[in-house]
C-alpha atoms as a PDB file:
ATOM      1  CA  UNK A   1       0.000   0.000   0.000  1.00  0.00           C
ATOM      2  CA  UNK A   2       1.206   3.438  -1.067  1.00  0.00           C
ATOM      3  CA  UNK A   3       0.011   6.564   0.538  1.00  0.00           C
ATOM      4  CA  UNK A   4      -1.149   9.206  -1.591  1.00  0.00           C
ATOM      5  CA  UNK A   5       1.196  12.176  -2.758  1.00  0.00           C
ATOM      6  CA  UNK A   6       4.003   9.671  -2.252  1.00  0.00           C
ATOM      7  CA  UNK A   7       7.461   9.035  -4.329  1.00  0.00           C
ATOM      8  CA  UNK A   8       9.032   6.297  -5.252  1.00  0.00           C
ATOM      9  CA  UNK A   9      12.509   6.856  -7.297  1.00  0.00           C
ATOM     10  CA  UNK A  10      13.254   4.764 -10.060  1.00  0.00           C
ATOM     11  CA  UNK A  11      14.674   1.187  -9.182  1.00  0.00           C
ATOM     12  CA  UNK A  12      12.504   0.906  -5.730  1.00  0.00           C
ATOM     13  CA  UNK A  13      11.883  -2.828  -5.075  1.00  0.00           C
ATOM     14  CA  UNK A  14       8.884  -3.049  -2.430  1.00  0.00           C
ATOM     15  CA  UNK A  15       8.177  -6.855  -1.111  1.00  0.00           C
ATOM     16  CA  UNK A  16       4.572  -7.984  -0.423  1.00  0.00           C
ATOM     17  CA  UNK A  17       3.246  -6.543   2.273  1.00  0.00           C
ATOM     18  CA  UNK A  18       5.026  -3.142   2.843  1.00  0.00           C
ATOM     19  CA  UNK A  19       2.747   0.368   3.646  1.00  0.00           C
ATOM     20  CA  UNK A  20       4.347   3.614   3.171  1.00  0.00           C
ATOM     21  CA  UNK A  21       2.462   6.485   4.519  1.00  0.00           C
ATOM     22  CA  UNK A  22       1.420   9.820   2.546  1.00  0.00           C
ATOM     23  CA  UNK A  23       3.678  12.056   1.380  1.00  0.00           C
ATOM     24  CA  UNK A  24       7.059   9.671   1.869  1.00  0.00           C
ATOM     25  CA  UNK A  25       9.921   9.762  -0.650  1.00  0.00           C
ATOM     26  CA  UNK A  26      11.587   6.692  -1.204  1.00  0.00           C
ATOM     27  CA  UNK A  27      14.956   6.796  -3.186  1.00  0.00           C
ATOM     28  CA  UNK A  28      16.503   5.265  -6.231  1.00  0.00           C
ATOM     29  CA  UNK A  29      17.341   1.617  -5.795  1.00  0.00           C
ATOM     30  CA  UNK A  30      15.841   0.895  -2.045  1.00  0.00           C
ATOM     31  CA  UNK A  31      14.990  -2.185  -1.009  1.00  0.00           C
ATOM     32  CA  UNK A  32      11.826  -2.776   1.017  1.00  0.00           C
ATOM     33  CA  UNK A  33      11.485  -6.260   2.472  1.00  0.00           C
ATOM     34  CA  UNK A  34       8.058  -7.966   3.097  1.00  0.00           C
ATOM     35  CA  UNK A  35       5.977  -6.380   5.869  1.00  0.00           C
ATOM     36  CA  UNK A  36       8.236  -2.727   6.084  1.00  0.00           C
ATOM     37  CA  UNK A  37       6.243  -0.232   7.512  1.00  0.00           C
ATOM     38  CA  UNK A  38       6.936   3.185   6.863  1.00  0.00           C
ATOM     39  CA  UNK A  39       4.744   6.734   8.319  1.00  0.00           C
ATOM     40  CA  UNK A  40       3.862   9.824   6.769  1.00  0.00           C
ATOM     41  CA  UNK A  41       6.418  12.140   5.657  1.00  0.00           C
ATOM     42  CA  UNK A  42       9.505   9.931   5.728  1.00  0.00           C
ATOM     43  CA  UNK A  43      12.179  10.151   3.272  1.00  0.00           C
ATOM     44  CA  UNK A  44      14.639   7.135   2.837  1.00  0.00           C
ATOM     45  CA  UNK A  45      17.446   8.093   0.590  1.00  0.00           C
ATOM     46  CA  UNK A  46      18.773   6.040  -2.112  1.00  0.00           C
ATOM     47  CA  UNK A  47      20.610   2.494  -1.979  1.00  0.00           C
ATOM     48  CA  UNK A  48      18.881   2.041   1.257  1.00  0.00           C
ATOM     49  CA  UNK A  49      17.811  -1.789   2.279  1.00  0.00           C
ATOM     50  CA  UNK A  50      15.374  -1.928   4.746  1.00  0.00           C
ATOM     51  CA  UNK A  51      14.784  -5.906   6.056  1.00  0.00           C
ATOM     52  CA  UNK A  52      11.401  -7.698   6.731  1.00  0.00           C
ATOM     53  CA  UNK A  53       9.129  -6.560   9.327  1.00  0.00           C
ATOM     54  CA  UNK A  54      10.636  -3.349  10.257  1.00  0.00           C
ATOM     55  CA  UNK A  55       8.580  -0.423  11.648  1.00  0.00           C
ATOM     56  CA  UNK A  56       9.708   3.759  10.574  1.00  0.00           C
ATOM     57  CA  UNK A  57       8.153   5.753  12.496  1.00  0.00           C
ATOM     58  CA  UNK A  58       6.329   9.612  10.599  1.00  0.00           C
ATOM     59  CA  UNK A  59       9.153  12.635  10.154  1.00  0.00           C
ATOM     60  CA  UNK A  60      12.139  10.016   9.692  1.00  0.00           C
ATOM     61  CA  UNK A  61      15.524  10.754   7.732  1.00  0.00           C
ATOM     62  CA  UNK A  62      17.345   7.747   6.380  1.00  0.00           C
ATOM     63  CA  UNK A  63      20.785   8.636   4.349  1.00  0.00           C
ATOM     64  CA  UNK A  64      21.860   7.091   1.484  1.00  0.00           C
ATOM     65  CA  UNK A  65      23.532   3.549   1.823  1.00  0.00           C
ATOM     66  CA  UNK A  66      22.430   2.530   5.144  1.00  0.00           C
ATOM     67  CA  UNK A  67      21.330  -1.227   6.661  1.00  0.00           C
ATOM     68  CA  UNK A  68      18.622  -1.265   9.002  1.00  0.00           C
ATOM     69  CA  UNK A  69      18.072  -4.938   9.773  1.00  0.00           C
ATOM     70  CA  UNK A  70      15.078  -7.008  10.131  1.00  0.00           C
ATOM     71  CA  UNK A  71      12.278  -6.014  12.971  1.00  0.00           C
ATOM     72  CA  UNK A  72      14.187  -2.601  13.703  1.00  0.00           C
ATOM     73  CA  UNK A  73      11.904  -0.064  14.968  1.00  0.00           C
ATOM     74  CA  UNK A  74      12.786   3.368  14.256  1.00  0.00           C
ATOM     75  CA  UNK A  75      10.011   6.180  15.848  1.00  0.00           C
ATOM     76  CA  UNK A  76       8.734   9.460  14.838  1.00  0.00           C
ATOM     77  CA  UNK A  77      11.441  11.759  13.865  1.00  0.00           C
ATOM     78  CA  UNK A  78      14.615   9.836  13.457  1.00  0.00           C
ATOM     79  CA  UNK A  79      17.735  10.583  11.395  1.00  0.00           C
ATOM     80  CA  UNK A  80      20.271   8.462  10.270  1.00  0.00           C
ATOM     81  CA  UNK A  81      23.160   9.375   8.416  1.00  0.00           C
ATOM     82  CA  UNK A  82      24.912   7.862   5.565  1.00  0.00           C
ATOM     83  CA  UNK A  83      25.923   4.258   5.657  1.00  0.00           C
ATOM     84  CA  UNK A  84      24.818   3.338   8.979  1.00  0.00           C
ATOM     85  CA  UNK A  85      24.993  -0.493   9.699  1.00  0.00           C
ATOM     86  CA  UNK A  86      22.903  -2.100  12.115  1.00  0.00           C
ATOM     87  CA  UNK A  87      22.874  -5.574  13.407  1.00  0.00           C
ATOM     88  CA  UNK A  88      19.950  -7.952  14.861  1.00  0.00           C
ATOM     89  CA  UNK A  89      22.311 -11.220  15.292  1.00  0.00           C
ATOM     90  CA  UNK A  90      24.398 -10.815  18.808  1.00  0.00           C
ATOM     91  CA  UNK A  91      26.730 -14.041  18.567  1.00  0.00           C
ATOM     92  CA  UNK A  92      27.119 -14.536  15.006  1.00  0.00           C
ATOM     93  CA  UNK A  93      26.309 -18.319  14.821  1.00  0.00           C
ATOM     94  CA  UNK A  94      24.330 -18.422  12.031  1.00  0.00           C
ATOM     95  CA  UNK A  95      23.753 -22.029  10.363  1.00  0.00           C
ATOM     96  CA  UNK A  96      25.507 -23.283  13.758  1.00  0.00           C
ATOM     97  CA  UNK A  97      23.970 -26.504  13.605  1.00  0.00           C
ATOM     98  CA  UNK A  98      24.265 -26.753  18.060  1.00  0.00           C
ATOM     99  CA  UNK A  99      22.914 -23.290  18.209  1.00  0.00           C
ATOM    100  CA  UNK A 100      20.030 -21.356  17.287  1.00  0.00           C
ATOM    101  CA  UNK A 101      20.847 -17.186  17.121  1.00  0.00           C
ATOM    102  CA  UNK A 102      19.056 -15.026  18.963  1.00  0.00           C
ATOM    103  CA  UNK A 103      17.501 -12.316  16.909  1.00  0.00           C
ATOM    104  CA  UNK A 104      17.266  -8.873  18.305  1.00  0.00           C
ATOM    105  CA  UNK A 105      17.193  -5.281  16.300  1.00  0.00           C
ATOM    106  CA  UNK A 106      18.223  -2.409  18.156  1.00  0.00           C
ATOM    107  CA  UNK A 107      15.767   0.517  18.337  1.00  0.00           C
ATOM    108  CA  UNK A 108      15.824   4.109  17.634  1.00  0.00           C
ATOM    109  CA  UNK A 109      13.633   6.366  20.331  1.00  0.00           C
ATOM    110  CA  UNK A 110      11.720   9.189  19.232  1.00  0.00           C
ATOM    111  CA  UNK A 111      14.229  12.172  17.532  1.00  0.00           C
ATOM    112  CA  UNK A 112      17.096   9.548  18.002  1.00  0.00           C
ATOM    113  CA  UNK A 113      20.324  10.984  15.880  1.00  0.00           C
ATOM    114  CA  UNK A 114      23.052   9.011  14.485  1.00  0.00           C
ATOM    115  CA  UNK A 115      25.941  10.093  12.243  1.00  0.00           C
ATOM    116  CA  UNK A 116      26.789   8.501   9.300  1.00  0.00           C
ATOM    117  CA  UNK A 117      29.150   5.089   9.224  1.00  0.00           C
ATOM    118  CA  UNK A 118      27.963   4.060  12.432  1.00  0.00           C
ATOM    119  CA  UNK A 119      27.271   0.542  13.469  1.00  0.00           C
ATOM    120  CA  UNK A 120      24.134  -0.339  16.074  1.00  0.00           C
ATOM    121  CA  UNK A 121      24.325  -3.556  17.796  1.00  0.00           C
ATOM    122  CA  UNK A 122      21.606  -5.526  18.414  1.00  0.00           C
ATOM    123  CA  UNK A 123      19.564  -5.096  21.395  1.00  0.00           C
ATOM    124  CA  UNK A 124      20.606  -2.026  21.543  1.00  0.00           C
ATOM    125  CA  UNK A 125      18.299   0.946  22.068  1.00  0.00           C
ATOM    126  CA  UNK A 126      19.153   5.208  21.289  1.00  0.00           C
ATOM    127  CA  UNK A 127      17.377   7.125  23.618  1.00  0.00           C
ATOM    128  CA  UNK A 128      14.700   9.824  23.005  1.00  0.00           C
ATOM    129  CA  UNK A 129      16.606  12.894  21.738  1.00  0.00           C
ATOM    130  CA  UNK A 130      19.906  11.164  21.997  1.00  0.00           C
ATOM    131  CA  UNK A 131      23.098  11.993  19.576  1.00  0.00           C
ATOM    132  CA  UNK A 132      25.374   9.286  18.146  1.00  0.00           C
ATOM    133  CA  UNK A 133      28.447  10.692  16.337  1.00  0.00           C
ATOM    134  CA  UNK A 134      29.658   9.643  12.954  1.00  0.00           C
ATOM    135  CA  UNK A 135      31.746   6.245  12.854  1.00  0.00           C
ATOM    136  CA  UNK A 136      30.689   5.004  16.390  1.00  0.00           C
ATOM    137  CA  UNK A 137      29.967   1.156  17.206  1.00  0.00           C
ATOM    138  CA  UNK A 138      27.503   1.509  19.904  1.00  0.00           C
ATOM    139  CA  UNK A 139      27.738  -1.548  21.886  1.00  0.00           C
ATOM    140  CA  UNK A 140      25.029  -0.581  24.757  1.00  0.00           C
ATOM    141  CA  UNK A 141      22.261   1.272  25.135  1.00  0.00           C
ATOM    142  CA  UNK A 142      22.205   5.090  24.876  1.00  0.00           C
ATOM    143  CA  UNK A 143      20.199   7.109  27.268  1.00  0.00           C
ATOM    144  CA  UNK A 144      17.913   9.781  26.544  1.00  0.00           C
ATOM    145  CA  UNK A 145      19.144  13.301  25.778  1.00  0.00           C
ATOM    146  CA  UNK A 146      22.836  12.383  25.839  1.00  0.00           C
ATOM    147  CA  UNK A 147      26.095  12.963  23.088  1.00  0.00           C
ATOM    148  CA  UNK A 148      27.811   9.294  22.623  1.00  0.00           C
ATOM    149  CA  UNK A 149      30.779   8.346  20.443  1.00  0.00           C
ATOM    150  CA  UNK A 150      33.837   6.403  20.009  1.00  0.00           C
ATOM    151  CA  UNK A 151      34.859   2.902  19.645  1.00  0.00           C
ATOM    152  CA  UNK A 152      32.775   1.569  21.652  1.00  0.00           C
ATOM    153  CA  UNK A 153      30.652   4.577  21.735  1.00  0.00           C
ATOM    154  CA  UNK A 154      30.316   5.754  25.459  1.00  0.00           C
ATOM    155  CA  UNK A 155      28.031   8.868  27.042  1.00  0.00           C
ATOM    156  CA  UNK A 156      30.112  11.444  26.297  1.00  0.00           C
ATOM    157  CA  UNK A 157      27.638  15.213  27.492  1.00  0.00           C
ATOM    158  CA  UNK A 158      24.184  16.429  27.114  1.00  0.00           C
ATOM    159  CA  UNK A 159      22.880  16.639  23.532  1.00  0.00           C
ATOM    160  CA  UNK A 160      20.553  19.595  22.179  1.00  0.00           C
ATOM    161  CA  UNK A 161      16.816  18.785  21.998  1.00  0.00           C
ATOM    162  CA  UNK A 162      15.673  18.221  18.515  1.00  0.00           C
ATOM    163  CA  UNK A 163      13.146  20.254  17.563  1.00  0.00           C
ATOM    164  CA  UNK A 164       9.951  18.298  18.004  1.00  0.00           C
END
């Protein structure tokens, strides 16, 4: 389902079951998995994939190149910058015939910021309002309101409210 006024760039695969809300823009070559939910007013930039199941919140900013892995939920008013990785799979044991992997996305909280090339673990959440500089691997959770960065990224100051 495609919400009216919205764009879709040339090369935009969508898989069965995906919703995109009014007045989105999604760019040139993105991949949309099955079941990708996305609100009003979101623009994903180009060369994006987005895996199966995941939830964008309305007002989101997604930069060219990025990853955002399978049941990630991103809310209302995100940004991330270009090439931003993130990861569901904790202990990398996939096809470990002893071991099933444990699955979880990180999460993005509402007006969540994170500078291009970083990585997100999984499990991981960025607080409301939070700030993640460019090139961090963020390891842990972020709190609310707070500047991280580095490798790992740790809590580093206060960040600046985003405007709501």
């Amino acid at each position: 389902m495609i919400g009216e006024g919205t764009l879709l760039r040339a090369g935009v695969i969508a898989y069965a079951g995906t919703e995109i809300g009014t007045g989105s823009v999604v760019g040139h070559h993105t991949l949309l998995r099955s079941f990708v939910m996305i609100g009003e007013e979101t623009q994903l930039g180009h060369n994006l994939t987005v895996e199966r199941a995941t939830r964008i919140g309305s007002r989101v900013r997604c930069s060219l190149g990025s990853h955002i892995t399978s049941s990630c939920v991103l809310a209302d008013r995100v940004f991330l910058g270009a090439g931003v990785r993130t990861v569901n799979d904790r202990e990398m044991i996939w096809r470990d015939p002893q071991r099933a992997p444990e699955l979880v996305p990180p999460s993005f909280r509402h007006a969540a910021r994170v500078g291009s090339g970083s990585v997100i673990l999984g499990g991981v959440s960025i607080g409301e309002n939070a700030l993640v500089g460019a090139g961090s691997v963020v390891t842990r959770d972020i709190p609310p309101g707070t500047i991280a960065y580095g490798v790992p990224a740790r809590v580093r100051g206060q960040a600046c409210l985003a405007a709501s």
